[in-house]
N, C-alpha and C. Protein backbone atom coordinates (compact mmCIF):
# COMPACT_ATOMS: atom_id res chain seq x y z
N UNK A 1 -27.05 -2.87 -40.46
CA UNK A 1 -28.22 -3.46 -41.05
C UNK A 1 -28.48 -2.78 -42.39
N UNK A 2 -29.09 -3.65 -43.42
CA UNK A 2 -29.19 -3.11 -44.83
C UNK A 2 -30.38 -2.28 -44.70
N UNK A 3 -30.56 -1.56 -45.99
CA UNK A 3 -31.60 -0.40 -46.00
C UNK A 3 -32.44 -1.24 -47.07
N UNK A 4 -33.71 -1.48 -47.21
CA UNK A 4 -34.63 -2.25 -47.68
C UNK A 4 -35.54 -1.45 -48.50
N UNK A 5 -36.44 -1.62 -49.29
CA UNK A 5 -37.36 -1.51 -49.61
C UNK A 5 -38.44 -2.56 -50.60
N UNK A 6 -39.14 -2.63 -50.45
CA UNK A 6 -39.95 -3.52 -51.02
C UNK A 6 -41.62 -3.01 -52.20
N UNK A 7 -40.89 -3.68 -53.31
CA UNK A 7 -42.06 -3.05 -54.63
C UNK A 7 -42.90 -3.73 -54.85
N UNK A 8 -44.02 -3.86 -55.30
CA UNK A 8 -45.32 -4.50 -55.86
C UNK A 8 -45.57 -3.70 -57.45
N UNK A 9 -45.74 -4.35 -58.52
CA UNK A 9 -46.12 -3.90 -59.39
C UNK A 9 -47.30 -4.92 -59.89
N UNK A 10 -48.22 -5.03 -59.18
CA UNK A 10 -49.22 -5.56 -59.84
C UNK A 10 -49.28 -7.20 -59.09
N UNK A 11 -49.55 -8.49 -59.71
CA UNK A 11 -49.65 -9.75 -58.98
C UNK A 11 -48.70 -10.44 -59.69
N UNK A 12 -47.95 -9.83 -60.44
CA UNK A 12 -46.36 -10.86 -60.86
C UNK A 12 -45.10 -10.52 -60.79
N UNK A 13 -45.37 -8.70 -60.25
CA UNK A 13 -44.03 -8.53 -60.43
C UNK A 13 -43.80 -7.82 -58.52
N UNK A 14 -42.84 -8.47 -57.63
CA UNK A 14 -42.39 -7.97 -56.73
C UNK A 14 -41.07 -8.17 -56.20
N UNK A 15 -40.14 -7.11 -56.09
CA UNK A 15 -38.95 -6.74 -55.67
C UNK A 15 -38.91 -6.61 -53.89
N UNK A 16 -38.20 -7.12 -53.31
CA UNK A 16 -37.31 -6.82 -52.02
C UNK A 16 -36.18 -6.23 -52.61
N UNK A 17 -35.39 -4.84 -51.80
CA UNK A 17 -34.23 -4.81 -52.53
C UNK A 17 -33.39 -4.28 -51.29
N UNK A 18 -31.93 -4.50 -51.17
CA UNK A 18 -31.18 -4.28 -49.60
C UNK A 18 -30.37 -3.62 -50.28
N UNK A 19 -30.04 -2.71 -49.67
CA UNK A 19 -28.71 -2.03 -49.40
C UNK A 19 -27.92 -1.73 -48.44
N UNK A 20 -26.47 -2.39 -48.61
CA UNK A 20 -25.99 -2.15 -46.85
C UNK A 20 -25.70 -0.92 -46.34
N UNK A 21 -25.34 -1.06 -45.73
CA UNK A 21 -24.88 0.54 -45.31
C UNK A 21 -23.29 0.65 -46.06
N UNK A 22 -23.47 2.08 -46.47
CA UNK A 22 -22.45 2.42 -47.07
C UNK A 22 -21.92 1.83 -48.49
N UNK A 23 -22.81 1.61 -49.06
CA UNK A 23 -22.77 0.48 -50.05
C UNK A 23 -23.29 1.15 -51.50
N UNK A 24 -22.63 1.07 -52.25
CA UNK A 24 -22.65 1.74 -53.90
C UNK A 24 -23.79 0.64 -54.83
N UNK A 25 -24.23 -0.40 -54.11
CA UNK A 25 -24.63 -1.37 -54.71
C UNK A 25 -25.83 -1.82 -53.70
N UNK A 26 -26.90 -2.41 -54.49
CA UNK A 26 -27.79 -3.45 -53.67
C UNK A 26 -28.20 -4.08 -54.54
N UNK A 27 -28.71 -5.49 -53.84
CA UNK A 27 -29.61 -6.35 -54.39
C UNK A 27 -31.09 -6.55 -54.30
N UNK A 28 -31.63 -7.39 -55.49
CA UNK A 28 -32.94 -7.32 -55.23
C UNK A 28 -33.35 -8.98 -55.12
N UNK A 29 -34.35 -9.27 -54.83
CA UNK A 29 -35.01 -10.55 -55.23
C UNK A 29 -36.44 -10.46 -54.70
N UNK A 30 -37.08 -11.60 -55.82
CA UNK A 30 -38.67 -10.96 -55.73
C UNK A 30 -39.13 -12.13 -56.89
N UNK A 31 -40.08 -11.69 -57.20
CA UNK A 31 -41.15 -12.49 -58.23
C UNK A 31 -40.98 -11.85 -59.49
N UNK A 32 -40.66 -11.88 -60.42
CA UNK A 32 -41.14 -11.85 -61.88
C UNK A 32 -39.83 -10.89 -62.13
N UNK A 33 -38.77 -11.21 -61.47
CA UNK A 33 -37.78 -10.61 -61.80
C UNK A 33 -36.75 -11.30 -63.36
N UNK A 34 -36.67 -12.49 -63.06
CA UNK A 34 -36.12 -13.22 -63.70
C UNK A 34 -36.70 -14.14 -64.64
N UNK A 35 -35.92 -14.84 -65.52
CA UNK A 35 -36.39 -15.77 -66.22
C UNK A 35 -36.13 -17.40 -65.78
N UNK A 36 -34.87 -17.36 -64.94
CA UNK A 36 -34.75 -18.31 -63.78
C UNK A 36 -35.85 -19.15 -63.63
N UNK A 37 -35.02 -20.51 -64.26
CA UNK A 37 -35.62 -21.30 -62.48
C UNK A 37 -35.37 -21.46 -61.72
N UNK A 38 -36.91 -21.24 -60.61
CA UNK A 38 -36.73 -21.64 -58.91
C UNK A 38 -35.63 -22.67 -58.81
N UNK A 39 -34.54 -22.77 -58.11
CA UNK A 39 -33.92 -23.22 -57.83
C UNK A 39 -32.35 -23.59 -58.45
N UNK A 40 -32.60 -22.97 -59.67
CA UNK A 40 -31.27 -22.97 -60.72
C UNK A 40 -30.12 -22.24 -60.15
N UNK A 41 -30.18 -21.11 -59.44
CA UNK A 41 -28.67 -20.61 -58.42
C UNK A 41 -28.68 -20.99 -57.53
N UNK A 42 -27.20 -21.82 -57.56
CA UNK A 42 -25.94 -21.93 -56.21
C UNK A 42 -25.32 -21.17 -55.92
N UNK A 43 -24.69 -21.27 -54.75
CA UNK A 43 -23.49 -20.16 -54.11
C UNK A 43 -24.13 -18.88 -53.90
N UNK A 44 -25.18 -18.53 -54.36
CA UNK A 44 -24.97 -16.87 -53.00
C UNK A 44 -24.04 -16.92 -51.88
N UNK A 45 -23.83 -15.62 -51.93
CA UNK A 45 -22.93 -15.53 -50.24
C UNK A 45 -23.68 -14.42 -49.70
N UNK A 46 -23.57 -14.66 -48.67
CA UNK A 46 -23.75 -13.74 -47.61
C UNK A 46 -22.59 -13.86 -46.89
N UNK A 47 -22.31 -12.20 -46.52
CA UNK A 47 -20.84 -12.31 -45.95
C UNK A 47 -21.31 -11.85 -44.14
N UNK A 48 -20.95 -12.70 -42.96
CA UNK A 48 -21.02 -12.20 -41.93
C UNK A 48 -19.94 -12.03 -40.97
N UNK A 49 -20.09 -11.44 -39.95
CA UNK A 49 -19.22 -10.85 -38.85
C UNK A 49 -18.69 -12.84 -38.04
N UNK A 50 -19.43 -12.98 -37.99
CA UNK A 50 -20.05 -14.00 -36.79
C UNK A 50 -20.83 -15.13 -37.62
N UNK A 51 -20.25 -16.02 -38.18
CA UNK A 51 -20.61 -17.19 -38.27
C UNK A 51 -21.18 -18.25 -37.53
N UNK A 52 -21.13 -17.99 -36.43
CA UNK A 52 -21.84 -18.77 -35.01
C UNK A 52 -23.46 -18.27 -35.01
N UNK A 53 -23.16 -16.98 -34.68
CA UNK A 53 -24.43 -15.81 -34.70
C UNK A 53 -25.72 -15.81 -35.60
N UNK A 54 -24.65 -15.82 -37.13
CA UNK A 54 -25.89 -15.62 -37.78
C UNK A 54 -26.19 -17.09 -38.08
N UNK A 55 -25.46 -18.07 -38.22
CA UNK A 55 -26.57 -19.51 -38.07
C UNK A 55 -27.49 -19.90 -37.30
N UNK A 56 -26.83 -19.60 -36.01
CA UNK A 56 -28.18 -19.72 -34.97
C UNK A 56 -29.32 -18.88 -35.56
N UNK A 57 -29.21 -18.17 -35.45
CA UNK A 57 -30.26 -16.67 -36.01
C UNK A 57 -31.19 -17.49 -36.77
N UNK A 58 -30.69 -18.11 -38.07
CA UNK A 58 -31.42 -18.96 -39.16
C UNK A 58 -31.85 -19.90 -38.36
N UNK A 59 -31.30 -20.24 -37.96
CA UNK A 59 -31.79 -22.00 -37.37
C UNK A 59 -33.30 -21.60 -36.31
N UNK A 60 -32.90 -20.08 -36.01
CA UNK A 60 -34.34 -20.16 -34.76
C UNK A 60 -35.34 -19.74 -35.93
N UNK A 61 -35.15 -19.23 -37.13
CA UNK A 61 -36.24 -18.80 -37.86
C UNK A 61 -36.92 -20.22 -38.85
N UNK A 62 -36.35 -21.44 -38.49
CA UNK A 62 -36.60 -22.49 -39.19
C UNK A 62 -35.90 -22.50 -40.29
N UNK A 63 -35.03 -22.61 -40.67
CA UNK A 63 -34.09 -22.24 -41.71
C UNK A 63 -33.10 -23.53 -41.27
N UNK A 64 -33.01 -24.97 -42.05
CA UNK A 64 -32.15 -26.10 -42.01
C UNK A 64 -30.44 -25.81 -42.46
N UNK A 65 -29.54 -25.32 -41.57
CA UNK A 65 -28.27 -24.72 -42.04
C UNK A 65 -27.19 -25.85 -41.76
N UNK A 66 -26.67 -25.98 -42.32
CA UNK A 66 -25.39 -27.01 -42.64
C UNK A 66 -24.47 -26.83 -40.65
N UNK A 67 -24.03 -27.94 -40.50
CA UNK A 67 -22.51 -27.38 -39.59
C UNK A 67 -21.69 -26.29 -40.31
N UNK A 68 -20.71 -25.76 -39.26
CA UNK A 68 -19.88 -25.09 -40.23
C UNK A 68 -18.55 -25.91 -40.85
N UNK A 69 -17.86 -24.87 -41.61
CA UNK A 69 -16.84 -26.22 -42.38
C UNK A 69 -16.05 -25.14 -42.50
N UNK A 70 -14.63 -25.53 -42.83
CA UNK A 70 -13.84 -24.43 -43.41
C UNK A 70 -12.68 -24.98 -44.35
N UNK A 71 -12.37 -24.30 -45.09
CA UNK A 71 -11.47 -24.61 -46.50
C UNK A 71 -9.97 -24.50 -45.86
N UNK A 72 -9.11 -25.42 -45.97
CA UNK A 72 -8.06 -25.51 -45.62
C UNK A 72 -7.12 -25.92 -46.91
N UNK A 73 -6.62 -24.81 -47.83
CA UNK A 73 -6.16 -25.21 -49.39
C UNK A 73 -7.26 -25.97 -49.95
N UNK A 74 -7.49 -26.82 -50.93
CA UNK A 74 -8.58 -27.12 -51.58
C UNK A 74 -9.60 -28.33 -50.70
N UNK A 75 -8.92 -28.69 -49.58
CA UNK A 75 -10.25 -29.23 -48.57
C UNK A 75 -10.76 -28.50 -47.74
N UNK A 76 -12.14 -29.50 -47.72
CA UNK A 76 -13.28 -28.75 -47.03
C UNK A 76 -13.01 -29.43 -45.58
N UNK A 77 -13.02 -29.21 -44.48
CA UNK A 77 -13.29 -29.58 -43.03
C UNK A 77 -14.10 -28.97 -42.33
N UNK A 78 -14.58 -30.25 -41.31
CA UNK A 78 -15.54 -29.71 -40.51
C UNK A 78 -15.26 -28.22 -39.75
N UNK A 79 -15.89 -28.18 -38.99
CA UNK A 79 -15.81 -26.96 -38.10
C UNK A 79 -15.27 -25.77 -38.63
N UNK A 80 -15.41 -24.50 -37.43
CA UNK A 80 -14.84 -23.31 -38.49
C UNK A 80 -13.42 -23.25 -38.79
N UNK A 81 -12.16 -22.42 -38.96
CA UNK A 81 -10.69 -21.77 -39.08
C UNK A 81 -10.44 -21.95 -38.25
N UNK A 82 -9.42 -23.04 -37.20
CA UNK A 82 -9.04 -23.31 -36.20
C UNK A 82 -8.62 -21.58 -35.61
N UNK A 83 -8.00 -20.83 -36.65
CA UNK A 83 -7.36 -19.38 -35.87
C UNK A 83 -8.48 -18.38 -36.54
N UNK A 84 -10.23 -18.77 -36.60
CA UNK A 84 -10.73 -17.57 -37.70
C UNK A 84 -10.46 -16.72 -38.16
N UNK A 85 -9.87 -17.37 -39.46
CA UNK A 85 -9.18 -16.19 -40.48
C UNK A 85 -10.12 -16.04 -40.80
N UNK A 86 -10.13 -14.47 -41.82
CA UNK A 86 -11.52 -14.47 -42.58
C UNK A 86 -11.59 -15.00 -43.53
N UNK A 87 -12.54 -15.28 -44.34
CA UNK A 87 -13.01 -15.95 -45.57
C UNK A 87 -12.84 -17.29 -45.92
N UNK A 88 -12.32 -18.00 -44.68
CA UNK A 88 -12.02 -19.47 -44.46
C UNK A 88 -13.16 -20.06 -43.88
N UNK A 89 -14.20 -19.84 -43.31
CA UNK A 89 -15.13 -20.10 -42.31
C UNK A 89 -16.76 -19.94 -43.45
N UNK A 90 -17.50 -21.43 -43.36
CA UNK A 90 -18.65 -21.30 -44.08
C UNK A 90 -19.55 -22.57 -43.59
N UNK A 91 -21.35 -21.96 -43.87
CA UNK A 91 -22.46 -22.68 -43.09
C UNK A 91 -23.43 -22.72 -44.55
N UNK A 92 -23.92 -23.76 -45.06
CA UNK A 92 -24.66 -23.50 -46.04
C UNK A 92 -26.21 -24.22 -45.65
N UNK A 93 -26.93 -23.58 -47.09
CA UNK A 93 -28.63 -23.73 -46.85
C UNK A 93 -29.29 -22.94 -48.03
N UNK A 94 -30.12 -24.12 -47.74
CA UNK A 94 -31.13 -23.60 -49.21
C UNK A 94 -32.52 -22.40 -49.11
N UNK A 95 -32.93 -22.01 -49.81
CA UNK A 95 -33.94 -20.95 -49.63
C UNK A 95 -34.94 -22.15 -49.89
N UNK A 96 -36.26 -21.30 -49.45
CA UNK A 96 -37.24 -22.44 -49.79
C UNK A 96 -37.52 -22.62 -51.48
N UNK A 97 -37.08 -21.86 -52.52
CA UNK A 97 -37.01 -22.48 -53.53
C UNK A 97 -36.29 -23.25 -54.00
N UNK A 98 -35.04 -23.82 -53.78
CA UNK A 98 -33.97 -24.83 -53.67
C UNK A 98 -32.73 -23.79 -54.19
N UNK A 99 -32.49 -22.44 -54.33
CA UNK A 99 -31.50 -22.25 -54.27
C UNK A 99 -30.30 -22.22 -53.36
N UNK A 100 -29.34 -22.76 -53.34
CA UNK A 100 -28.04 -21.96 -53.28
C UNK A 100 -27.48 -21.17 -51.96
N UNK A 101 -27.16 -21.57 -50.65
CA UNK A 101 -26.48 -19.94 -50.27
C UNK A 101 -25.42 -20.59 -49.53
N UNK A 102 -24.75 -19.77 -49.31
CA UNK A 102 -23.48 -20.01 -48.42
C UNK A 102 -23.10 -18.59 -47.43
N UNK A 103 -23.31 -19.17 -46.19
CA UNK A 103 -22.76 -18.02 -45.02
C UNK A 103 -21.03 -18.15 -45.25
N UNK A 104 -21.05 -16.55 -45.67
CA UNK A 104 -19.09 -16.75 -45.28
C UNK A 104 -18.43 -15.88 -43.85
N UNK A 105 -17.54 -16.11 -43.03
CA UNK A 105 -17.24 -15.27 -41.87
C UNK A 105 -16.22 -14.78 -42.78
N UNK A 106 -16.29 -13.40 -42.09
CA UNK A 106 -15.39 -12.01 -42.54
C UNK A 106 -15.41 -11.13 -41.60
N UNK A 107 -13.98 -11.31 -40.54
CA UNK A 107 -14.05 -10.44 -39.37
C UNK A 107 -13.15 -9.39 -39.44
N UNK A 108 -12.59 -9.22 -40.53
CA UNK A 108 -11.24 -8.41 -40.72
C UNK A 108 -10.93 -8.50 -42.08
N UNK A 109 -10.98 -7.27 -42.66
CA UNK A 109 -10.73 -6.86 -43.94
C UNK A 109 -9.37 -6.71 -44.48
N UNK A 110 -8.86 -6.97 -45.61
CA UNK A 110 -7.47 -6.20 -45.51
C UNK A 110 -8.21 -4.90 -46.42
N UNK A 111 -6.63 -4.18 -45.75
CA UNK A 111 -6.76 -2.73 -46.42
C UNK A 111 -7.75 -2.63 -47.48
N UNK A 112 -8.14 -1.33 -47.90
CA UNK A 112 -8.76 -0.92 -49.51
C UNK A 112 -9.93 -1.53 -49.06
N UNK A 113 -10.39 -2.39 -48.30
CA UNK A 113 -11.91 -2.80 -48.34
C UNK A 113 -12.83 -2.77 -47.30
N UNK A 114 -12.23 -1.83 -46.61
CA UNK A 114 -13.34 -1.34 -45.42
C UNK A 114 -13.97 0.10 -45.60
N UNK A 115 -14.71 0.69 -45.20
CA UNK A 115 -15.37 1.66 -45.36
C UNK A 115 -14.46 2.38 -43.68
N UNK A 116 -14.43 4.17 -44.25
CA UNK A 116 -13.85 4.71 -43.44
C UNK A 116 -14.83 5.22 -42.38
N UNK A 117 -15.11 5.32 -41.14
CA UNK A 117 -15.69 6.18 -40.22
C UNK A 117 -16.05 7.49 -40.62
């Protein structure tokens, strides 16, 4: 689970910001961060273990999430990676400002990109 914190600077400016574990990097999102418009980014990813898991998850929090689909060379098909490979497997949905996200499954890393014990 990511490490969070959340800023208030007054009534325009507020940050959420995650960091995963083990992670050199986090993100933020919030109010008065950007010059953005609500709804101008596509494609976020979120990368998960369990593509089954974390849709349900959304779906019980009211969150409208796509079936899943998976990329087979440059088509899209229903359902997930007949053999779930990773990074073949995806569920998409919008935030309530109309951006952008895409769940990706990632159950197995190759080398160089896992974090050591």
């Amino acid at each position: 689970m990511a490490a969070g914190c959340d800023f208030a600077f007054g009534d325009d400016i507020r940050a959420v910001q995650l960091t995963p574990p083990q992670s050199g990097c986090s993100i933020s999102f919030g109010k008065g961060l950007t010059k953005a418009e609500p709804g101008s980014t596509q494609r976020f990813e979120l990368v998960v273990s369990d593509i089954d898991a974390a849709r349900e998850d959304l779906i019980s929090r009211g969150v409208e999430v796509s079936e899943v689909f998976h990329r087979d060379g440059a088509r899209l098909l229903p359902g997930p990676d007949p053999e779930r490979r990773s990074y073949l497997s995806y569920a998409s949905f919008n935030d309530p400002d109309g951006n952008g996200w895409l769940l990706q499954e990632v159950n197995a890393r190759p080398p160089g990109r896992t974090w050591e014990d």
